[in-house]
PDB file of N, CA and C in Angstrom:
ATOM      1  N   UNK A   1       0.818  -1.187   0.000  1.00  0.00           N
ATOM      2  CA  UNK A   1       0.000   0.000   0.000  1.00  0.00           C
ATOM      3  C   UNK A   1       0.867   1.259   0.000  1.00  0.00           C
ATOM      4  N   UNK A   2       2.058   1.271   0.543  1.00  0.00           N
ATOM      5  CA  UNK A   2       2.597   2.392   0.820  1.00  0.00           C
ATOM      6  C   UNK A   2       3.614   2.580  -0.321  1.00  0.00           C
ATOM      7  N   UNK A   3       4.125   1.259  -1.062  1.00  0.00           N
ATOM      8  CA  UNK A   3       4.572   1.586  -2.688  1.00  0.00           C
ATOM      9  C   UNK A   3       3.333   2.209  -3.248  1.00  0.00           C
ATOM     10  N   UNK A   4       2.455   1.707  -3.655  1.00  0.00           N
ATOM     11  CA  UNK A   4       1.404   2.491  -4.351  1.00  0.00           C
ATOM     12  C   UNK A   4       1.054   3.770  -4.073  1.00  0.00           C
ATOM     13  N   UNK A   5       0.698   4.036  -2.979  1.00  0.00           N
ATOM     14  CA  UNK A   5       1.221   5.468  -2.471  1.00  0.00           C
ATOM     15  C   UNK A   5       2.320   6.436  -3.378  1.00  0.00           C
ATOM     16  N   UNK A   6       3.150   5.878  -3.112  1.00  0.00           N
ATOM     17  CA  UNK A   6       4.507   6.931  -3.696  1.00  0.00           C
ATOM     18  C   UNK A   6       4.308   6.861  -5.189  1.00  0.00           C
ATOM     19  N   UNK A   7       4.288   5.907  -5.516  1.00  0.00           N
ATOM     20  CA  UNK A   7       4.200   5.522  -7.026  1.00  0.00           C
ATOM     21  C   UNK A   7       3.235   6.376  -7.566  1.00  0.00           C
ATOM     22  N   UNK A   8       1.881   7.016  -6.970  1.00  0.00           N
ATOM     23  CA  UNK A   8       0.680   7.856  -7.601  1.00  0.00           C
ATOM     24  C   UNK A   8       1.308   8.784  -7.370  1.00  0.00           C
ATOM     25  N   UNK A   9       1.527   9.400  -6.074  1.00  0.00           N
ATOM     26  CA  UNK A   9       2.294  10.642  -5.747  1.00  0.00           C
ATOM     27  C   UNK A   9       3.612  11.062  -6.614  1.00  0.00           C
ATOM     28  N   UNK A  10       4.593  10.111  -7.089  1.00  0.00           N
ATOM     29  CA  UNK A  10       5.284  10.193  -8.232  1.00  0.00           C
ATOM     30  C   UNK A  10       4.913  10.762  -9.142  1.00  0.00           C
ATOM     31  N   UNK A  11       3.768  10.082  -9.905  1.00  0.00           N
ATOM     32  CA  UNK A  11       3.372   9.970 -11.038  1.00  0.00           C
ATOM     33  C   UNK A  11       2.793  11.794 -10.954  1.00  0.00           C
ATOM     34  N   UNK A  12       1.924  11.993 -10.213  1.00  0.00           N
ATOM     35  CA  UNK A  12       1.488  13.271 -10.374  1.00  0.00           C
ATOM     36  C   UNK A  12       2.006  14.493 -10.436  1.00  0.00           C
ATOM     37  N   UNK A  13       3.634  14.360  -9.568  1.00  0.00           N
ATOM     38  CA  UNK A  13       4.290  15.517  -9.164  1.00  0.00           C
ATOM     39  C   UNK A  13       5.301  15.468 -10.451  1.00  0.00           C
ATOM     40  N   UNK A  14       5.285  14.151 -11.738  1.00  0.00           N
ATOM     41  CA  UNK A  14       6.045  14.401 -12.891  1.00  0.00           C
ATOM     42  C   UNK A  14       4.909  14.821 -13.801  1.00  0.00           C
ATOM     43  N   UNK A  15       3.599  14.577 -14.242  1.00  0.00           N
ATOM     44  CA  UNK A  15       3.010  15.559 -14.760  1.00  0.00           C
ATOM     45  C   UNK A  15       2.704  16.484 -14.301  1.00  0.00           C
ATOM     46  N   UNK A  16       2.551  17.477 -13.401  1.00  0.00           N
ATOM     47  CA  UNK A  16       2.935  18.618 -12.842  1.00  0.00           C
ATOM     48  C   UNK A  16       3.800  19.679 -13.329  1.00  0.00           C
ATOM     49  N   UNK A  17       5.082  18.741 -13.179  1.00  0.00           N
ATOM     50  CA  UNK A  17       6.323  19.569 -13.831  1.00  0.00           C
ATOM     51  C   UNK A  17       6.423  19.270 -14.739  1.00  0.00           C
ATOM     52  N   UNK A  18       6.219  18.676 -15.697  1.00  0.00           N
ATOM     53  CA  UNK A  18       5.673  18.706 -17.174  1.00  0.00           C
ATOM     54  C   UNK A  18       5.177  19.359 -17.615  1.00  0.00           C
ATOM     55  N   UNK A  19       3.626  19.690 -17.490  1.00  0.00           N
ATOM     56  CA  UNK A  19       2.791  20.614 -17.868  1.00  0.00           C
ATOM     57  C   UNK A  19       3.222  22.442 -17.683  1.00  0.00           C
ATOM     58  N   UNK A  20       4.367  22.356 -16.275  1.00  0.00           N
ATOM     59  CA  UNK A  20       4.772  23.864 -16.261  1.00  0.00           C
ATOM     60  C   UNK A  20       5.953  23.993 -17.221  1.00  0.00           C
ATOM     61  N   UNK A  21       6.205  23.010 -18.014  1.00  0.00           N
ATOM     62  CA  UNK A  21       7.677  22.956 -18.775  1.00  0.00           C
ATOM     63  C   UNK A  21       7.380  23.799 -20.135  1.00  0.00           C
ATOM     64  N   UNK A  22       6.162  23.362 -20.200  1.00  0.00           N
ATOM     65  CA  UNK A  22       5.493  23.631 -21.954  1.00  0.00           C
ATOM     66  C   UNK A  22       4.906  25.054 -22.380  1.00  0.00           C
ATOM     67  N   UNK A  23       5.552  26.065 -22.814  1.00  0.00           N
ATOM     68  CA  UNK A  23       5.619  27.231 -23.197  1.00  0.00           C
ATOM     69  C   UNK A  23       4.065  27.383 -23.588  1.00  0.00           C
ATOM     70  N   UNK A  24       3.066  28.643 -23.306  1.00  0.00           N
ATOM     71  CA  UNK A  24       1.948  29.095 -23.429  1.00  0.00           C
ATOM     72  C   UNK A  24       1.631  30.819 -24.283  1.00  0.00           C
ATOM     73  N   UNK A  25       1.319  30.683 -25.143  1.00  0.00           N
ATOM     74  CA  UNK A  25       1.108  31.730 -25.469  1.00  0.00           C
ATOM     75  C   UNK A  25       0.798  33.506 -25.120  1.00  0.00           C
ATOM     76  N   UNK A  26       1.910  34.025 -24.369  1.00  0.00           N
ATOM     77  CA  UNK A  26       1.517  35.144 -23.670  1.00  0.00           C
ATOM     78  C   UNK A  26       2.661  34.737 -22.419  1.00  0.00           C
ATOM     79  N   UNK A  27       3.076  33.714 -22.309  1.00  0.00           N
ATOM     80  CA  UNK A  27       3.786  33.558 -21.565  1.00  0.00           C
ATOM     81  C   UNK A  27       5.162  34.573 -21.220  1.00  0.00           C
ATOM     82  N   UNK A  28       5.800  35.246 -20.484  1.00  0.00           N
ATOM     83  CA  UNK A  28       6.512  36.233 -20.299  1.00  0.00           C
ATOM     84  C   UNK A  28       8.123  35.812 -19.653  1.00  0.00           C
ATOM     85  N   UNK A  29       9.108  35.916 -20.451  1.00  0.00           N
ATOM     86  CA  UNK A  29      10.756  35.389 -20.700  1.00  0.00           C
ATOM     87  C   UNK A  29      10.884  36.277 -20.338  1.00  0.00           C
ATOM     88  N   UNK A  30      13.008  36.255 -19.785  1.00  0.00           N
ATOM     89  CA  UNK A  30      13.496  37.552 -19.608  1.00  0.00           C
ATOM     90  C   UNK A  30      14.871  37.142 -20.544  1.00  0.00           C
ATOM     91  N   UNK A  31      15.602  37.789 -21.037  1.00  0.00           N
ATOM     92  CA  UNK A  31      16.779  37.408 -22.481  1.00  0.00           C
ATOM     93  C   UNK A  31      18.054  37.338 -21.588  1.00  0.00           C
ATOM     94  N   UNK A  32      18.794  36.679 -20.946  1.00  0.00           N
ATOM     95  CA  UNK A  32      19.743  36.947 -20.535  1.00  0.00           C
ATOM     96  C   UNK A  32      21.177  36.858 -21.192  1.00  0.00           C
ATOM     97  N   UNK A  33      22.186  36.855 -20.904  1.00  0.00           N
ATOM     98  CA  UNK A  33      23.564  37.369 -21.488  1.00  0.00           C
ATOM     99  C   UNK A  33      23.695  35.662 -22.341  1.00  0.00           C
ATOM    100  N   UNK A  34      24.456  35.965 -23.414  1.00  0.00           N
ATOM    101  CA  UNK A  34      24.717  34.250 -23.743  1.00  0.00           C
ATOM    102  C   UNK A  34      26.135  33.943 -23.051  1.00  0.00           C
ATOM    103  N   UNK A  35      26.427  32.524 -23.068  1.00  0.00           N
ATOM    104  CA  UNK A  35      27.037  31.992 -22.165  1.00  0.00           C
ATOM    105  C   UNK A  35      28.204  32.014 -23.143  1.00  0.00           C
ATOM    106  N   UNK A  36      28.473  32.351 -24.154  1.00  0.00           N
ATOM    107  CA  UNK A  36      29.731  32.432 -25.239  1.00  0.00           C
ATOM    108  C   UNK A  36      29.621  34.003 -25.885  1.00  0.00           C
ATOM    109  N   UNK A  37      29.709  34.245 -27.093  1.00  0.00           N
ATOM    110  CA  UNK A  37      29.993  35.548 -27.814  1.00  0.00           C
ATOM    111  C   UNK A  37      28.677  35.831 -28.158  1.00  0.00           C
ATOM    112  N   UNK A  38      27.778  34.463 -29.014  1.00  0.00           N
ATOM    113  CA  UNK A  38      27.036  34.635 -29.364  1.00  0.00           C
ATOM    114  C   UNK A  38      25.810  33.760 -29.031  1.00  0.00           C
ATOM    115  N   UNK A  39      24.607  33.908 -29.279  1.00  0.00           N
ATOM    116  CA  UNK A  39      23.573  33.696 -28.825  1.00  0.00           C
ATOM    117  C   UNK A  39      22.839  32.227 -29.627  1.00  0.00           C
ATOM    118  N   UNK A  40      23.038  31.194 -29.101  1.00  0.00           N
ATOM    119  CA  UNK A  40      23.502  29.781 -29.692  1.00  0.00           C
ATOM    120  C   UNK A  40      21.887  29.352 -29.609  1.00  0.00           C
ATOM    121  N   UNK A  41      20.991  29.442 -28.935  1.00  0.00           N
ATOM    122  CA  UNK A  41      19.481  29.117 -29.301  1.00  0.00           C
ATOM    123  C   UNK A  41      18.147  29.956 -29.669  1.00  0.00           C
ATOM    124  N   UNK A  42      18.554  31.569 -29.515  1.00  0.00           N
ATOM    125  CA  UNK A  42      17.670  32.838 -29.889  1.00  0.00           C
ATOM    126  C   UNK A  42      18.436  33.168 -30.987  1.00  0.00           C
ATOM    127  N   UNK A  43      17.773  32.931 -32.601  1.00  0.00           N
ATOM    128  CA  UNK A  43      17.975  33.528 -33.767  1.00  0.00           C
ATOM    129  C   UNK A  43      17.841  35.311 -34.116  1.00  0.00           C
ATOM    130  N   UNK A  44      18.905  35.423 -33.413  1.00  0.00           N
ATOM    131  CA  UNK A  44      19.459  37.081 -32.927  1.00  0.00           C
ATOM    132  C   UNK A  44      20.449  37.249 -34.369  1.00  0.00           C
ATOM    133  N   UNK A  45      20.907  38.527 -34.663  1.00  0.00           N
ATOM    134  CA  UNK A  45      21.246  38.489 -36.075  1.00  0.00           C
ATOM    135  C   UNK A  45      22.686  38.256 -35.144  1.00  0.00           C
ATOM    136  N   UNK A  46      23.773  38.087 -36.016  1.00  0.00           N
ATOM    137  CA  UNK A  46      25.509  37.826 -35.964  1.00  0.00           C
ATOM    138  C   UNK A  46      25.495  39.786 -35.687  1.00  0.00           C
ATOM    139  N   UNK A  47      26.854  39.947 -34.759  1.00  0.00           N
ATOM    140  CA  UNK A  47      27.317  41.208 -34.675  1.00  0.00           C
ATOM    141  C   UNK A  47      27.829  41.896 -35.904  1.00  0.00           C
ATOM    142  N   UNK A  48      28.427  41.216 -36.854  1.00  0.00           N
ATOM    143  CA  UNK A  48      28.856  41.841 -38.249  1.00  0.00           C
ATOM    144  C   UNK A  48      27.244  42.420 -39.002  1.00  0.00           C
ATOM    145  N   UNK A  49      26.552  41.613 -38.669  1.00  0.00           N
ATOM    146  CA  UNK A  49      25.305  41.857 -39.293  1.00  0.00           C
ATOM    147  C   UNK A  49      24.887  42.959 -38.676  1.00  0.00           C
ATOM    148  N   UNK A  50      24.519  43.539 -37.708  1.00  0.00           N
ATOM    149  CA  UNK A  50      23.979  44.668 -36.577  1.00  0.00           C
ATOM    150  C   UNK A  50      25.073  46.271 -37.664  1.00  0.00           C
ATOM    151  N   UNK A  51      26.292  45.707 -37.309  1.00  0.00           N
ATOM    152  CA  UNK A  51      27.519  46.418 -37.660  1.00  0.00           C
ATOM    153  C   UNK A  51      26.844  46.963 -39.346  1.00  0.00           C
ATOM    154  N   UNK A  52      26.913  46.229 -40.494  1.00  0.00           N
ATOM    155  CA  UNK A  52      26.590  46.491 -41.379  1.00  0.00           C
ATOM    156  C   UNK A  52      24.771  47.178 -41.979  1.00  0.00           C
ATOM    157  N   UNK A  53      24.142  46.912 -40.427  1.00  0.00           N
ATOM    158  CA  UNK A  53      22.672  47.999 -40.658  1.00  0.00           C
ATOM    159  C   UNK A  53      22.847  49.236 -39.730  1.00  0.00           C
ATOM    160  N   UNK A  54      24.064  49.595 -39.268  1.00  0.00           N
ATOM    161  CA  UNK A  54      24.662  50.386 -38.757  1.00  0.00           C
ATOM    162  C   UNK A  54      24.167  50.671 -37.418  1.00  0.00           C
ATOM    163  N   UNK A  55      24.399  49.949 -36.743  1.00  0.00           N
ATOM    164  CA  UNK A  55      23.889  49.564 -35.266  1.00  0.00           C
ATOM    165  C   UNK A  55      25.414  49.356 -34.390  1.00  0.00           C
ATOM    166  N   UNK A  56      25.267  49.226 -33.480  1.00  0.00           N
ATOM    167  CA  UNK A  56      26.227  49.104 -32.024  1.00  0.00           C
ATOM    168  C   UNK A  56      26.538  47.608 -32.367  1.00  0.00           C
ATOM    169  N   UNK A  57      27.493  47.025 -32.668  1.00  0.00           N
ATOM    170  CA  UNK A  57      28.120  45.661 -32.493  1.00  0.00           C
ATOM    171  C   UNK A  57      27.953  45.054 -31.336  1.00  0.00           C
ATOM    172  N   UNK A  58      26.660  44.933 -30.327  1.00  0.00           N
ATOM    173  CA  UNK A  58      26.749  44.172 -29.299  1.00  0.00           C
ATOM    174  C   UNK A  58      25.100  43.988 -28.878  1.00  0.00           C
ATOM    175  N   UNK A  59      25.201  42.574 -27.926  1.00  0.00           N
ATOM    176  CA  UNK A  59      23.950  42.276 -27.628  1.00  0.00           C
ATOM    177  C   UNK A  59      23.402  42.965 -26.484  1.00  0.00           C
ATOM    178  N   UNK A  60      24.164  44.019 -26.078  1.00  0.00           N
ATOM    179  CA  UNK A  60      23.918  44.486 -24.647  1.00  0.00           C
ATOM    180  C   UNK A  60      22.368  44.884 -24.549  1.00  0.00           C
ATOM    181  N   UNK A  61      22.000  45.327 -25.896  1.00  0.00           N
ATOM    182  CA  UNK A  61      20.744  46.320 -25.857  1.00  0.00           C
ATOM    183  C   UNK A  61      19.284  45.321 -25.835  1.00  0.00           C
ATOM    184  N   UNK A  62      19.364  44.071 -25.565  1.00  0.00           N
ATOM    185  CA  UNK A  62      18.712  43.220 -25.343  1.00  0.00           C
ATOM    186  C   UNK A  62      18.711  41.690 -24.070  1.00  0.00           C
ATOM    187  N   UNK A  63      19.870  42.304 -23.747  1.00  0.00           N
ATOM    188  CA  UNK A  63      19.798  41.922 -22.558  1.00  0.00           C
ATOM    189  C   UNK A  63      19.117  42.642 -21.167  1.00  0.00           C
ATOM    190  N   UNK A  64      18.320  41.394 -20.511  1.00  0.00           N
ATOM    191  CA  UNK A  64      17.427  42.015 -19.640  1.00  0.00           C
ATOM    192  C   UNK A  64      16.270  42.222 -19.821  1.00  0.00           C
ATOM    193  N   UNK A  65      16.009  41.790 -21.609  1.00  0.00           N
ATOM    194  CA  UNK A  65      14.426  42.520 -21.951  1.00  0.00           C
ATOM    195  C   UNK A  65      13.441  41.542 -21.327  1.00  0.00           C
ATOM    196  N   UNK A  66      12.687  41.776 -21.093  1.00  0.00           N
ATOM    197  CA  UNK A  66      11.080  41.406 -21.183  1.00  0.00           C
ATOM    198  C   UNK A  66      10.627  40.540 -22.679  1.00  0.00           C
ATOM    199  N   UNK A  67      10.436  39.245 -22.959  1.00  0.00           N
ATOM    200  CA  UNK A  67       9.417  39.021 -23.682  1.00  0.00           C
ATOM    201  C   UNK A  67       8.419  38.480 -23.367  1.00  0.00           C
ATOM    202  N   UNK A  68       7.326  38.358 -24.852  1.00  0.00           N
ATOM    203  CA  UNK A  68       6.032  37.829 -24.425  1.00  0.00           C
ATOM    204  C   UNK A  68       6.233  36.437 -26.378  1.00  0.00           C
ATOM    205  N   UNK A  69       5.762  35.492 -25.543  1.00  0.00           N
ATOM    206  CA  UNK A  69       5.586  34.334 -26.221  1.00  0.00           C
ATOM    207  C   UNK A  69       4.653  34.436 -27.049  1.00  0.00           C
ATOM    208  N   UNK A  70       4.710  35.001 -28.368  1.00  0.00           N
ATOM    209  CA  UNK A  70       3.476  35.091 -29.554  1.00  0.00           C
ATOM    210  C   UNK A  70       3.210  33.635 -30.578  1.00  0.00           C
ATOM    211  N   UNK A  71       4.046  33.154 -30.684  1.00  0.00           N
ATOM    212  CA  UNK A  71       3.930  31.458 -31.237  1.00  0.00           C
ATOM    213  C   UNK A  71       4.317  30.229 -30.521  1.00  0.00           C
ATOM    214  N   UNK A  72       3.841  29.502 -30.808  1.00  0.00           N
ATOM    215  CA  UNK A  72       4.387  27.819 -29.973  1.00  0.00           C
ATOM    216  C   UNK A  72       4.264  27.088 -30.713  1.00  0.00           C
ATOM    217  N   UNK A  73       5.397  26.474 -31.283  1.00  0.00           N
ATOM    218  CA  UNK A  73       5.853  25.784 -32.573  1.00  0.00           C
ATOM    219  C   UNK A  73       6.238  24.192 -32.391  1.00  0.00           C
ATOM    220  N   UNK A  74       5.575  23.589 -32.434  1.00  0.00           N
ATOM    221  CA  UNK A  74       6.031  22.106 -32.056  1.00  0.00           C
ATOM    222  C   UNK A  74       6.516  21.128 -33.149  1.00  0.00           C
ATOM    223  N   UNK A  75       7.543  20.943 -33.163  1.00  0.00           N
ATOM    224  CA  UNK A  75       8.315  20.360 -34.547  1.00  0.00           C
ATOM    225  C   UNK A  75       7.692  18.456 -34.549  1.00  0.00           C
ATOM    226  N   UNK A  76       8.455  17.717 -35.574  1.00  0.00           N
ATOM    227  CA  UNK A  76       7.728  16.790 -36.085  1.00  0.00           C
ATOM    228  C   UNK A  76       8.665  15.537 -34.648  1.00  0.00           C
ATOM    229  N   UNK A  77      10.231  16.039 -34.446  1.00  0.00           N
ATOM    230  CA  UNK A  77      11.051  15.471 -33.167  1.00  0.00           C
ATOM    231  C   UNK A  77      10.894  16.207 -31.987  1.00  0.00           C
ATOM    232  N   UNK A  78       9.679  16.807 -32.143  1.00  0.00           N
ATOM    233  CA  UNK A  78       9.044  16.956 -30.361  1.00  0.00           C
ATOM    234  C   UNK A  78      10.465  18.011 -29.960  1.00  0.00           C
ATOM    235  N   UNK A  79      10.483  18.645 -30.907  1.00  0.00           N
ATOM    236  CA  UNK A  79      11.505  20.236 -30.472  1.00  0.00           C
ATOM    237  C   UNK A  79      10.494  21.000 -30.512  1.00  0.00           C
ATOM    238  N   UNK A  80      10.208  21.736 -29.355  1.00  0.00           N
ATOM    239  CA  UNK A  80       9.312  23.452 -29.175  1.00  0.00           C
ATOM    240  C   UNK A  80      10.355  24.658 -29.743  1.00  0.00           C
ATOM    241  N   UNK A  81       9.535  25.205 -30.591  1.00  0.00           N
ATOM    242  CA  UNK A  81      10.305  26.919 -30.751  1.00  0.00           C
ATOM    243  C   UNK A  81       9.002  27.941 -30.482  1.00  0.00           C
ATOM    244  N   UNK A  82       9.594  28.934 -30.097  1.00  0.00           N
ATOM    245  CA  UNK A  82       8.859  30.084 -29.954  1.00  0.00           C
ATOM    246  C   UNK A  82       9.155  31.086 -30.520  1.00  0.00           C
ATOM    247  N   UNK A  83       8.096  31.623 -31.051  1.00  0.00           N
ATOM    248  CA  UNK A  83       7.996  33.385 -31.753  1.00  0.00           C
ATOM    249  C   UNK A  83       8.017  34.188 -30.421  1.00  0.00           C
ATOM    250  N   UNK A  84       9.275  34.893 -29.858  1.00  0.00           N
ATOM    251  CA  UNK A  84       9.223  36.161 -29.286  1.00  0.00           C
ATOM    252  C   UNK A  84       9.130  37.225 -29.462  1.00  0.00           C
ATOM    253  N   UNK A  85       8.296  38.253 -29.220  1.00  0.00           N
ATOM    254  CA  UNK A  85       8.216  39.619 -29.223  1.00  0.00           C
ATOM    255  C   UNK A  85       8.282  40.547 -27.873  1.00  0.00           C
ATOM    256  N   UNK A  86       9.181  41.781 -28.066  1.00  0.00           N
ATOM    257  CA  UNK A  86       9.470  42.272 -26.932  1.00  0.00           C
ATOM    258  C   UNK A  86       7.954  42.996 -26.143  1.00  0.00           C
ATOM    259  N   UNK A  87       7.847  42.945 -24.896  1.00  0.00           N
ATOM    260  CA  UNK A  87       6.770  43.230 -24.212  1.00  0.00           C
ATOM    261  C   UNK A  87       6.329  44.636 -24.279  1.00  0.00           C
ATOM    262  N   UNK A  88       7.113  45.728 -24.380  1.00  0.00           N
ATOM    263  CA  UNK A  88       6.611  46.746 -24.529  1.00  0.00           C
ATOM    264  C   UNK A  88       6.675  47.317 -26.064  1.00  0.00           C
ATOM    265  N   UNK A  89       6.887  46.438 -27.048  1.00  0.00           N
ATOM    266  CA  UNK A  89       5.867  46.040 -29.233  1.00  0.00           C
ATOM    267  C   UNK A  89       7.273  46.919 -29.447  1.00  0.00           C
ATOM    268  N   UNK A  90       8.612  47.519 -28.942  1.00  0.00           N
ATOM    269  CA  UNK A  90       9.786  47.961 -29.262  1.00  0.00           C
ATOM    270  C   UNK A  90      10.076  46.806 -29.978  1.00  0.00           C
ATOM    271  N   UNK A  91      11.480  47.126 -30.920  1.00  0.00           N
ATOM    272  CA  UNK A  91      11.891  45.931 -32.171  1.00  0.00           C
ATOM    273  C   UNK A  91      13.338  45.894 -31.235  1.00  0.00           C
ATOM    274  N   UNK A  92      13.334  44.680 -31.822  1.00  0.00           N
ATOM    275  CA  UNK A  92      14.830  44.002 -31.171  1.00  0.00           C
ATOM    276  C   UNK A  92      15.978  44.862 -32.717  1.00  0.00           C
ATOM    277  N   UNK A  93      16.981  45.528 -31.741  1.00  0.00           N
ATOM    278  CA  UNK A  93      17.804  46.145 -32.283  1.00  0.00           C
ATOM    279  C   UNK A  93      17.120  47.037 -33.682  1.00  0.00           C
ATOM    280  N   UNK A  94      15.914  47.257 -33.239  1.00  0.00           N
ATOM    281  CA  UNK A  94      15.367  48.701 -33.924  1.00  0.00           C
ATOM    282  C   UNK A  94      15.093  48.076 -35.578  1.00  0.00           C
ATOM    283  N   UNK A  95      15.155  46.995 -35.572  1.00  0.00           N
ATOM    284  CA  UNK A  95      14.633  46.460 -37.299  1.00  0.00           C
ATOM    285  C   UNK A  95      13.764  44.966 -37.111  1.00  0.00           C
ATOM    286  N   UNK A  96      13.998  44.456 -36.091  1.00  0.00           N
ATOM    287  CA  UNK A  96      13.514  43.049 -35.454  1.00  0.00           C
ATOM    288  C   UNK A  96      12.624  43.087 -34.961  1.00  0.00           C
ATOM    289  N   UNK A  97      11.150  42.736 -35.438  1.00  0.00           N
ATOM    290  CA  UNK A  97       9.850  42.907 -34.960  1.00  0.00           C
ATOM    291  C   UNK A  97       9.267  41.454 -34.173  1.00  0.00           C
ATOM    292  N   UNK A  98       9.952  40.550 -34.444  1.00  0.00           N
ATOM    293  CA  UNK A  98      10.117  39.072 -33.850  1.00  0.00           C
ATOM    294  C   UNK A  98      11.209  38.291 -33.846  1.00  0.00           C
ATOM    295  N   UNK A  99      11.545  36.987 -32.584  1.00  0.00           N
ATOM    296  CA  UNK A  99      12.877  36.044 -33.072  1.00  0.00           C
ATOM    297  C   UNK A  99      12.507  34.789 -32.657  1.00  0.00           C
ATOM    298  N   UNK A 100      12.758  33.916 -33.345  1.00  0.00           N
ATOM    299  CA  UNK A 100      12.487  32.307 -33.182  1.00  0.00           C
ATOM    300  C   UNK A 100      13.648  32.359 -32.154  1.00  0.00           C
ATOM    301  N   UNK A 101      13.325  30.827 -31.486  1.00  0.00           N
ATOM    302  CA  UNK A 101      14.180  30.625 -30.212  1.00  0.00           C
ATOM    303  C   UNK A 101      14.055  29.170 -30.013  1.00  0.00           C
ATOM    304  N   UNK A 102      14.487  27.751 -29.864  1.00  0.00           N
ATOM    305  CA  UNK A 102      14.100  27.247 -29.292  1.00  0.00           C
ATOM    306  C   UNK A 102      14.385  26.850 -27.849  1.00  0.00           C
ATOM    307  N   UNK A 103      12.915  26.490 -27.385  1.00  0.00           N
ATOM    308  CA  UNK A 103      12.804  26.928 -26.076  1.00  0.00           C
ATOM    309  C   UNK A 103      13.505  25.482 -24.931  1.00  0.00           C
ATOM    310  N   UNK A 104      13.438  24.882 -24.982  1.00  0.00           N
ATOM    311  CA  UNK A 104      13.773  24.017 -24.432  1.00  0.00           C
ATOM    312  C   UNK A 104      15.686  23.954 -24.064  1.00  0.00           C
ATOM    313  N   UNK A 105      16.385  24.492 -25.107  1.00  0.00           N
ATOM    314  CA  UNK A 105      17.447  24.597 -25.328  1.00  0.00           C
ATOM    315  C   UNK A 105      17.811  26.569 -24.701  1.00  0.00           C
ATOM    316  N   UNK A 106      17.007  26.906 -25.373  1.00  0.00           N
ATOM    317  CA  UNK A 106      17.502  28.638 -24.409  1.00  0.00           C
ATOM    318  C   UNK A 106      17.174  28.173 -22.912  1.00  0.00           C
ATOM    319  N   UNK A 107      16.168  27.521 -22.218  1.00  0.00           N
ATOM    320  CA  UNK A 107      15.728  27.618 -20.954  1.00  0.00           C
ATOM    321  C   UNK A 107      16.844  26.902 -20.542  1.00  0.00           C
ATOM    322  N   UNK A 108      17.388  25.941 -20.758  1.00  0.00           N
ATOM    323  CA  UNK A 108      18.534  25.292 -20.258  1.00  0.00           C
ATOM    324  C   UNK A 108      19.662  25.388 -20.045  1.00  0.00           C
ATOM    325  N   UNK A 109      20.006  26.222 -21.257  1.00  0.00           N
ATOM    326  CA  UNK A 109      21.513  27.186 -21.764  1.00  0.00           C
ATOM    327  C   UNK A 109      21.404  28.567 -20.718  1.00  0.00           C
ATOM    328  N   UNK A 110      20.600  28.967 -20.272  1.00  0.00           N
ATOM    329  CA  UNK A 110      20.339  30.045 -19.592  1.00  0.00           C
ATOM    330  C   UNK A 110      19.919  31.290 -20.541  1.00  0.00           C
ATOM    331  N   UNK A 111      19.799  31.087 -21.535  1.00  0.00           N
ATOM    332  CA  UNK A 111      19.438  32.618 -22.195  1.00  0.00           C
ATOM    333  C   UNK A 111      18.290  32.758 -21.993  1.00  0.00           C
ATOM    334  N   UNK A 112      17.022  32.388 -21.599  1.00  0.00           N
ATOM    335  CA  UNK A 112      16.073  32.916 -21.787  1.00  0.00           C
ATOM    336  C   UNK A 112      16.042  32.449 -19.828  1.00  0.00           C
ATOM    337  N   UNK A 113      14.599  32.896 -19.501  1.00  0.00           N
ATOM    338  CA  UNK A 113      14.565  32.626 -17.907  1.00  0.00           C
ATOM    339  C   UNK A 113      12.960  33.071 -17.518  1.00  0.00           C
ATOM    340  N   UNK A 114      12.670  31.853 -17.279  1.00  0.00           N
ATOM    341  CA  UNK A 114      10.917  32.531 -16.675  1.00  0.00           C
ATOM    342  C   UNK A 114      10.713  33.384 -15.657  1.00  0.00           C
ATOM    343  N   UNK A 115       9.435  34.084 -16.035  1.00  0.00           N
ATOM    344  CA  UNK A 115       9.398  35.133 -15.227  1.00  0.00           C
ATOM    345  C   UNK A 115       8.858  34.138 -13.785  1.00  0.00           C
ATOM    346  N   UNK A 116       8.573  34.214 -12.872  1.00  0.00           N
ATOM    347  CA  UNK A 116       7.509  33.758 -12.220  1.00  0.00           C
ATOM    348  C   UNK A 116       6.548  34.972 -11.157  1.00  0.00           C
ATOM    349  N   UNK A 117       5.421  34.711 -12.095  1.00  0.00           N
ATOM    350  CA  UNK A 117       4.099  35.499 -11.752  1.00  0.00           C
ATOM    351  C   UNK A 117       3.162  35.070 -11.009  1.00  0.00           C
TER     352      UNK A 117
END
């Protein structure tokens, strides 16, 4: 009786944290610093690229932002990506009105980070 016990109680407290794993539409990220030069799971443009639309060569100006989760993209190998847009409808580096991300891989890598509300 008291295996069965744990075993339900198991079972519930892993769909639980499952269900809070899975990105929701409206859902609210914060962008943090990447853990190398460049930004290895948020499809952020390359710094030469910024450089050549004549912008500041660095990610600083998006670190810290606020997003809000406008798509939830579920691939055919059970990879999630998300359409981000910044929370207050500003463009990422002033030409970027949205950026794919996938989420499972930024939440882990540390670039992205839930808010908790």
């Amino acid at each position: 009786m008291k295996k069965l016990l744990c075993t339900i109680s198991f079972i519930c407290v892993f769909f639980i944290s499952f269900a809070n794993n899975q990105p929701k539409v409206g859902d609210t990220l914060i962008v943090k610093a990447p853990s190398g030069k460049f930004y290895n799971h948020i499809s952020f443009p390359q710094l030469n690229i910024l450089v050549k639309r004549g912008k500041l060569a660095s990610y600083s100006s998006v670190i810290h932002n606020k997003v809000l989760v406008d798509e939830v993209i579920t691939k055919d190998n059970n990879k999630t990506y998300v359409v981000l847009k910044k929370e207050n409808g500003t463009k990422f580096f002033g030409f970027l009105t949205s950026v794919k991300a996938s989420y499972e891989a930024a939440i882990a890598s540390g670039e992205l980070v839930k808010t908790e509300y």
